[in-house]
C-alpha atoms as a PDB file:
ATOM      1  CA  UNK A   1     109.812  85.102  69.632  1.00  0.00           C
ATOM      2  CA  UNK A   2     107.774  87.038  72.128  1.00  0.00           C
ATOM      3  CA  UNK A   3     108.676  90.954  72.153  1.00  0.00           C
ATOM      4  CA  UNK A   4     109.061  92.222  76.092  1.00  0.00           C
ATOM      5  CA  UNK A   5     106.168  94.601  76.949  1.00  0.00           C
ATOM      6  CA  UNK A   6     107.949  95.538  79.775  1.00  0.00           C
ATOM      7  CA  UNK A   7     108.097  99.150  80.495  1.00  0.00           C
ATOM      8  CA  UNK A   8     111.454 100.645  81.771  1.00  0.00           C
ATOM      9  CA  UNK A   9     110.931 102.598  85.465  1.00  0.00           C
ATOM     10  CA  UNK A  10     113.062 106.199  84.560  1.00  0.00           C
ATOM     11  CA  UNK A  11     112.241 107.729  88.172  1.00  0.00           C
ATOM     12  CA  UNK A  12     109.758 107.734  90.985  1.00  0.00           C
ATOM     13  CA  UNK A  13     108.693 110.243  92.985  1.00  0.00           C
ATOM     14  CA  UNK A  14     106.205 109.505  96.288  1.00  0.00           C
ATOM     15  CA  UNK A  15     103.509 112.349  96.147  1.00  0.00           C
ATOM     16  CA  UNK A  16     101.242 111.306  98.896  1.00  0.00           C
ATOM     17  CA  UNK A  17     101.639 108.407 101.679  1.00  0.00           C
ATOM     18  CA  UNK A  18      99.427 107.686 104.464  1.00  0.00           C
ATOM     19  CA  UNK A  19      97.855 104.777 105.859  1.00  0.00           C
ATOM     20  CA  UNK A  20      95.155 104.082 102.938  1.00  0.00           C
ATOM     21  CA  UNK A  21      96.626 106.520 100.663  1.00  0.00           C
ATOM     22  CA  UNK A  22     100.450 106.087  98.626  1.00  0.00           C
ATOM     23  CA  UNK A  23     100.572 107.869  95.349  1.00  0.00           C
ATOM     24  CA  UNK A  24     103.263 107.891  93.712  1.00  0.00           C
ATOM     25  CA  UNK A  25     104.353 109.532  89.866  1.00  0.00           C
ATOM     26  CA  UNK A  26     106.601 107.458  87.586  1.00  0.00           C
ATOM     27  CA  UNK A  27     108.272 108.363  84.873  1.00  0.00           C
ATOM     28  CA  UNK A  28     108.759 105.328  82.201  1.00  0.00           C
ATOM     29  CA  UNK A  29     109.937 104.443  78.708  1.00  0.00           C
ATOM     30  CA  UNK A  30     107.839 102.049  76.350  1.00  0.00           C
ATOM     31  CA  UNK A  31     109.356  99.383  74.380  1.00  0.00           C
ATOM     32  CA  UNK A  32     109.162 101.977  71.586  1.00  0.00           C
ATOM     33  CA  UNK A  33     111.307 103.926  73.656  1.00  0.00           C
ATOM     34  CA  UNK A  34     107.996 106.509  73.878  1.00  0.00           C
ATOM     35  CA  UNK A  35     108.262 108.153  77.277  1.00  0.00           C
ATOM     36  CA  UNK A  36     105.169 108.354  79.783  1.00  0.00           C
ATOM     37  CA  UNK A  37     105.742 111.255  82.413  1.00  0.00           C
ATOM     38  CA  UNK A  38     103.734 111.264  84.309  1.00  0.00           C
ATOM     39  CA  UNK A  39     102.047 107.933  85.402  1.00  0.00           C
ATOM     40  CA  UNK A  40     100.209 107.900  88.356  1.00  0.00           C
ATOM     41  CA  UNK A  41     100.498 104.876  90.495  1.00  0.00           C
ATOM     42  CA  UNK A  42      98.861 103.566  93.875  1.00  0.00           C
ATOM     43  CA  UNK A  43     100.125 101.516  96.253  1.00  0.00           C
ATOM     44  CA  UNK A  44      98.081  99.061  98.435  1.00  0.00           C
ATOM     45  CA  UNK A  45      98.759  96.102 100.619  1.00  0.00           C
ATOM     46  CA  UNK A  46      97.793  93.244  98.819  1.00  0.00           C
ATOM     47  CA  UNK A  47      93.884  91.815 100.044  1.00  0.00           C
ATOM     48  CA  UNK A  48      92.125  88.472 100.806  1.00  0.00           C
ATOM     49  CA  UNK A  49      88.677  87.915 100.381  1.00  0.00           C
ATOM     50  CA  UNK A  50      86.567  84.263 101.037  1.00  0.00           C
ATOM     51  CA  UNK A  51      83.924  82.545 100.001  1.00  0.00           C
ATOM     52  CA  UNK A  52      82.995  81.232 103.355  1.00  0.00           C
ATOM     53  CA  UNK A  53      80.788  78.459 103.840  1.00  0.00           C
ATOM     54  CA  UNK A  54      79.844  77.566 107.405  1.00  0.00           C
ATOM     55  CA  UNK A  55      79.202  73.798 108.964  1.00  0.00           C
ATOM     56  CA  UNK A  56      76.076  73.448 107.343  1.00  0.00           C
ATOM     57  CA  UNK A  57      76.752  74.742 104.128  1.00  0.00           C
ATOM     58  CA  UNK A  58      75.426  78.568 104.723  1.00  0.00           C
ATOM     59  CA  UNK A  59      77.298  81.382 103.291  1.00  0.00           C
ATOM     60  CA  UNK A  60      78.748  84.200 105.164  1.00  0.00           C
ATOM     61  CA  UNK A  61      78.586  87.843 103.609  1.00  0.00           C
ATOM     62  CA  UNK A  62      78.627  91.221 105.048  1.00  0.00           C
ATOM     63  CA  UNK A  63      76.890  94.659 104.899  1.00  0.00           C
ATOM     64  CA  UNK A  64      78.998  97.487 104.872  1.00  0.00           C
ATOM     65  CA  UNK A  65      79.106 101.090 103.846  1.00  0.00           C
ATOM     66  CA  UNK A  66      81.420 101.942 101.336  1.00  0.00           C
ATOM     67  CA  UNK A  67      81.758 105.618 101.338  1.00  0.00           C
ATOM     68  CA  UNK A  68      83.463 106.676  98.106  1.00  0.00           C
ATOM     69  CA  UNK A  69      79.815 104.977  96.272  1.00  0.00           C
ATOM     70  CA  UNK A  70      78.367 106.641  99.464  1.00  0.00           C
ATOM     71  CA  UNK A  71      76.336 103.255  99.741  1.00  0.00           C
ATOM     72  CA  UNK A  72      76.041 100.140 101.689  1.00  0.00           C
ATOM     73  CA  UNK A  73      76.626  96.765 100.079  1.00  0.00           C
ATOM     74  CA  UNK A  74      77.165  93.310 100.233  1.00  0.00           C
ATOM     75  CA  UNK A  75      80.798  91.768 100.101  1.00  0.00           C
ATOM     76  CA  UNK A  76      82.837  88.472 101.153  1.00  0.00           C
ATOM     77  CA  UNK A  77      84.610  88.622 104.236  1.00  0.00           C
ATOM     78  CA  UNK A  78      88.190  89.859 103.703  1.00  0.00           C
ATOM     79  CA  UNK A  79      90.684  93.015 104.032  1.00  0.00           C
ATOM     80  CA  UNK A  80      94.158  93.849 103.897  1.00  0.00           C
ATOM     81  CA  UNK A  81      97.174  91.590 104.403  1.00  0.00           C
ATOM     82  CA  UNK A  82      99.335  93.023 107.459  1.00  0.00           C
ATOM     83  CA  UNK A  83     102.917  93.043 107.723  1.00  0.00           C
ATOM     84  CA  UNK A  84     102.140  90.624 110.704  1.00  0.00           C
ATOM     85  CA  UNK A  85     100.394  88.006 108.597  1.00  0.00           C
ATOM     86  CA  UNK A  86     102.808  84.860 107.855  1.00  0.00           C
ATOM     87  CA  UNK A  87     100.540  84.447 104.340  1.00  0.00           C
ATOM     88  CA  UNK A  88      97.617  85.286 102.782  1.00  0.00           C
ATOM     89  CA  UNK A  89      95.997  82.008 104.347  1.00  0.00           C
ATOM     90  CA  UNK A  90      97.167  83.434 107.607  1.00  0.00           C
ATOM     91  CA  UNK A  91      95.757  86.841 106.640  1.00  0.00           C
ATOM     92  CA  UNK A  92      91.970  85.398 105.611  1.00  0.00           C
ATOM     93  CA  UNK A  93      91.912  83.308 108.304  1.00  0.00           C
ATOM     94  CA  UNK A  94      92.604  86.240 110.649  1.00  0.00           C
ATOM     95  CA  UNK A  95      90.192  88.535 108.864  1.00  0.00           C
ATOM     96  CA  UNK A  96      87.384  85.640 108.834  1.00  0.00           C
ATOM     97  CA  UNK A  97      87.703  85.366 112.759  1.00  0.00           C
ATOM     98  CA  UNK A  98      88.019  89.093 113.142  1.00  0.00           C
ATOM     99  CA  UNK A  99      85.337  90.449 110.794  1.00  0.00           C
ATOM    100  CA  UNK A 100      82.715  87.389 111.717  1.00  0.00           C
ATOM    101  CA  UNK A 101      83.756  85.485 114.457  1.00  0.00           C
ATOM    102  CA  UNK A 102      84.126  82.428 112.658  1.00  0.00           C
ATOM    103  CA  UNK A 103      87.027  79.833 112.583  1.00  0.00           C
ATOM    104  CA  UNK A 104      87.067  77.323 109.631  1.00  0.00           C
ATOM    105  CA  UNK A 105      88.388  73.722 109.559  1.00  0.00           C
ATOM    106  CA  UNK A 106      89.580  73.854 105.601  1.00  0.00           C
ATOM    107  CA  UNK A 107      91.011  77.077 102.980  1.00  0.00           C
ATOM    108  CA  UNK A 108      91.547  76.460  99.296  1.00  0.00           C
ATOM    109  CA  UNK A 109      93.166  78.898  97.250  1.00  0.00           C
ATOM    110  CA  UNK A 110      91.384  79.931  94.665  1.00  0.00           C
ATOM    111  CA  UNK A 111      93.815  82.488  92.898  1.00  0.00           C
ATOM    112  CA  UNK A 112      94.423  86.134  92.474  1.00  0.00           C
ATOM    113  CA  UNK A 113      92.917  88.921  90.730  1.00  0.00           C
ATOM    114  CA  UNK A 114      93.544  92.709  90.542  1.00  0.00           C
ATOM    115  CA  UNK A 115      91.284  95.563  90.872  1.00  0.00           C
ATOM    116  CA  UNK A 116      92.780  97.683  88.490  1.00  0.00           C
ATOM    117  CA  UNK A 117      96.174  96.453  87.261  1.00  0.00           C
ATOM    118  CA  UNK A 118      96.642  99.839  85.245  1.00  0.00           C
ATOM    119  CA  UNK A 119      96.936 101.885  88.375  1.00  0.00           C
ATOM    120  CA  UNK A 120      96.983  99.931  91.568  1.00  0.00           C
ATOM    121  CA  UNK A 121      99.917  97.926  92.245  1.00  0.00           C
ATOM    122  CA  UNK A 122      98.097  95.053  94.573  1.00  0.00           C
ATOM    123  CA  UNK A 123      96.577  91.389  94.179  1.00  0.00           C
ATOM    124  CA  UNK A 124      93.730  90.175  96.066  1.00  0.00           C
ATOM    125  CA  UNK A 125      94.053  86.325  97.015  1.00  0.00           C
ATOM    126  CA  UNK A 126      90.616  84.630  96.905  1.00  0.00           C
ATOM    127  CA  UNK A 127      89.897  81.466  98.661  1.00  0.00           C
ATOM    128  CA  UNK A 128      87.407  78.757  99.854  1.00  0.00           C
ATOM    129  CA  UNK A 129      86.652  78.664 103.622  1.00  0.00           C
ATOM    130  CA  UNK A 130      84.990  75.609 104.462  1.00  0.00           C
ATOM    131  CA  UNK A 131      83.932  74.440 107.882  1.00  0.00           C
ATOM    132  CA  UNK A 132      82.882  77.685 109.664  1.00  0.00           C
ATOM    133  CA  UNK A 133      81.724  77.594 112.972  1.00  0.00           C
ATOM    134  CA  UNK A 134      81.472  80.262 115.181  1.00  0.00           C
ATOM    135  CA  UNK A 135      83.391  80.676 117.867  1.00  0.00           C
ATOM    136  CA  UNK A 136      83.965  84.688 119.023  1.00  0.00           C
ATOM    137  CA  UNK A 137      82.370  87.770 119.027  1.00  0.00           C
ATOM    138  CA  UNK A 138      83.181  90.097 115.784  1.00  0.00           C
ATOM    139  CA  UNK A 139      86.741  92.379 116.740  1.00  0.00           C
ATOM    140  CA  UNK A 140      86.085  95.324 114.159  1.00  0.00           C
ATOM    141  CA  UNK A 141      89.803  97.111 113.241  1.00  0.00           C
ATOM    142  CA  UNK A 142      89.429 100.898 114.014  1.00  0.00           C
ATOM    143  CA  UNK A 143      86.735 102.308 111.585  1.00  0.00           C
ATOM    144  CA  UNK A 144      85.325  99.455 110.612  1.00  0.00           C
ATOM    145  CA  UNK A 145      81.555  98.988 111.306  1.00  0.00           C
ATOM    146  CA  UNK A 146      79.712  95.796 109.063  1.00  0.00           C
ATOM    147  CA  UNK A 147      76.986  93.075 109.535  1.00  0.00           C
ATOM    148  CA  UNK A 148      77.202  89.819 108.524  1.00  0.00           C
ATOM    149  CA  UNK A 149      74.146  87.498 107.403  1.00  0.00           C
ATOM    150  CA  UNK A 150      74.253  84.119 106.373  1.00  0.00           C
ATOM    151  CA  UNK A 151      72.742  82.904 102.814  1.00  0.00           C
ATOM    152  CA  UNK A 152      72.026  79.713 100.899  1.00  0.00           C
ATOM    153  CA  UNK A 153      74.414  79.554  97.459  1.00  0.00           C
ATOM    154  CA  UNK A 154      71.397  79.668  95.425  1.00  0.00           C
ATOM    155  CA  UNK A 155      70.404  83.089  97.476  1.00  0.00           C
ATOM    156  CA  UNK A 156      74.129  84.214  96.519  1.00  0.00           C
ATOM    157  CA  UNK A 157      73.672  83.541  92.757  1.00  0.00           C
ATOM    158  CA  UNK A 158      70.048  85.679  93.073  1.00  0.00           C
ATOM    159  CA  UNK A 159      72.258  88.381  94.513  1.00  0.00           C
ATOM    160  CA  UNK A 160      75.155  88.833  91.526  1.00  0.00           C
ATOM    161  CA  UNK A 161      72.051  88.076  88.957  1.00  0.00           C
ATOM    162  CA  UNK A 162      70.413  90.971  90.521  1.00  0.00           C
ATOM    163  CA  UNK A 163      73.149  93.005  90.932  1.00  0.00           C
ATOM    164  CA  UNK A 164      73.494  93.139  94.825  1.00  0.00           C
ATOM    165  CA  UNK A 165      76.760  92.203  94.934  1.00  0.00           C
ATOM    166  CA  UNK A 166      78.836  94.712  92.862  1.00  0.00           C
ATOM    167  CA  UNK A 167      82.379  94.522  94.348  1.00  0.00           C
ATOM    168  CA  UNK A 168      84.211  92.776  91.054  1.00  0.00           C
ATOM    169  CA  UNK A 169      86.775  91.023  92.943  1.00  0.00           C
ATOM    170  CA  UNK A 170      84.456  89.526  95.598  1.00  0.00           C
ATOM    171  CA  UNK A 171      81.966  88.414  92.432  1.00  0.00           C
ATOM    172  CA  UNK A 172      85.241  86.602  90.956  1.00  0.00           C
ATOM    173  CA  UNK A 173      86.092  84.690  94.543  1.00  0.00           C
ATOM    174  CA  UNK A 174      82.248  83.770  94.204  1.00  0.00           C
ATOM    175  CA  UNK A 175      82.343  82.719  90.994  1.00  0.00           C
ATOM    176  CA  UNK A 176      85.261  80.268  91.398  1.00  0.00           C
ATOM    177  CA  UNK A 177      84.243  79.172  94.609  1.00  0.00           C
ATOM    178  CA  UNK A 178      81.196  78.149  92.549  1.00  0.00           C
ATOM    179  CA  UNK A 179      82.865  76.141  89.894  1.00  0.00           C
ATOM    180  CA  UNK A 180      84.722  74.246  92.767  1.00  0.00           C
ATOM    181  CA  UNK A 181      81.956  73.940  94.356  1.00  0.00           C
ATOM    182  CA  UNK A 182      80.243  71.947  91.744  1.00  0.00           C
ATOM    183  CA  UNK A 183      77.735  75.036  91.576  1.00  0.00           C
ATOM    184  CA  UNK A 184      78.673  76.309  88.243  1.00  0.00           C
ATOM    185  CA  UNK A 185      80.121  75.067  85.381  1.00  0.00           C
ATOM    186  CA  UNK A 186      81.787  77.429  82.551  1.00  0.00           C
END
């Protein structure tokens, strides 16, 4: 028999919240009945991100500044799920057409991953966009400001072997889109 790791919420107490930022402190007891007071936890809408592959097989990816690295880099297309979004598919597919203008006749889920399951509370919910084509201009949310480019796959796997492409989530929608791809086996 399997012994529950669950940890036992005592109390919670919001310390910050504001658009991008809700901290809150718990107080918990372990298994071992060892209390943890406090323990800091963030709260985030959950994310999509895609690995977006247009008509004729090109892949989308963006430039964009990430100020707390205070550096520009290359992602996947993706962002946050709003409260407005009927599902994550509904959320990428709105982010895809927002961020680069594309629409896309096919989505695959790929799975989810977390950033940092010790502290944030979130999933992101990776998928396969297949089919782009463009069809508007980019309509940037408020504070956003990226460019998007267009690679070949084996210009994408150049980038994470080099280390261009640092954001770990968007590496692990790249990597599975890969192995579904037929582009990588592991």
């Amino acid at each position: 028999m399997e012994r529950d790791l669950t940890w036992k919420t005592l109390s919670s107490t919001y310390l910050l919240k504001d658009t991008w930022a809700t901290i809150r402190k718990d107080a918990c007891m372990l298994p071992n009945g060892k209390i943890i007071d406090p323990y800091y936890v963030y709260e985030f809408p959950d994310w999509v991100t895609a690995f977006a592959l247009t008509k004729d097989g090109k892949v989308i990816l963006e430039k964009q500044y990430r100020h707390a690295l205070g550096r520009t880099d290359i992602e996947t297309p993706g962002g946050c799920i709003d409260a407005t979004d009927a599902s994550p598919e509904a959320a990428i597919q709105r982010e895809l057409l927002e961020e680069t203008g594309y629409q896309f006749t096919h989505f695959q889920k790929l799975g989810v991953t977390s950033a940092n399951p010790s502290t944030n509370n979130n999933i992101m919910h990776l998928f396969l966009a297949i089919g782009g084509e463009k069809v508007a201009a980019q309509n940037f949310d408020p504070g956003e400001d990226l460019e998007v480019f267009l690679a070949d796959i084996a210009e994408v796997k150049q980038m994470i072997r080099a280390n261009k492409i640092i954001q770990s989530m968007h590496i692990t929608c790249i990597i599975l889109a890969l192995e579904q791809l037929g582009e990588l086996y592991f």
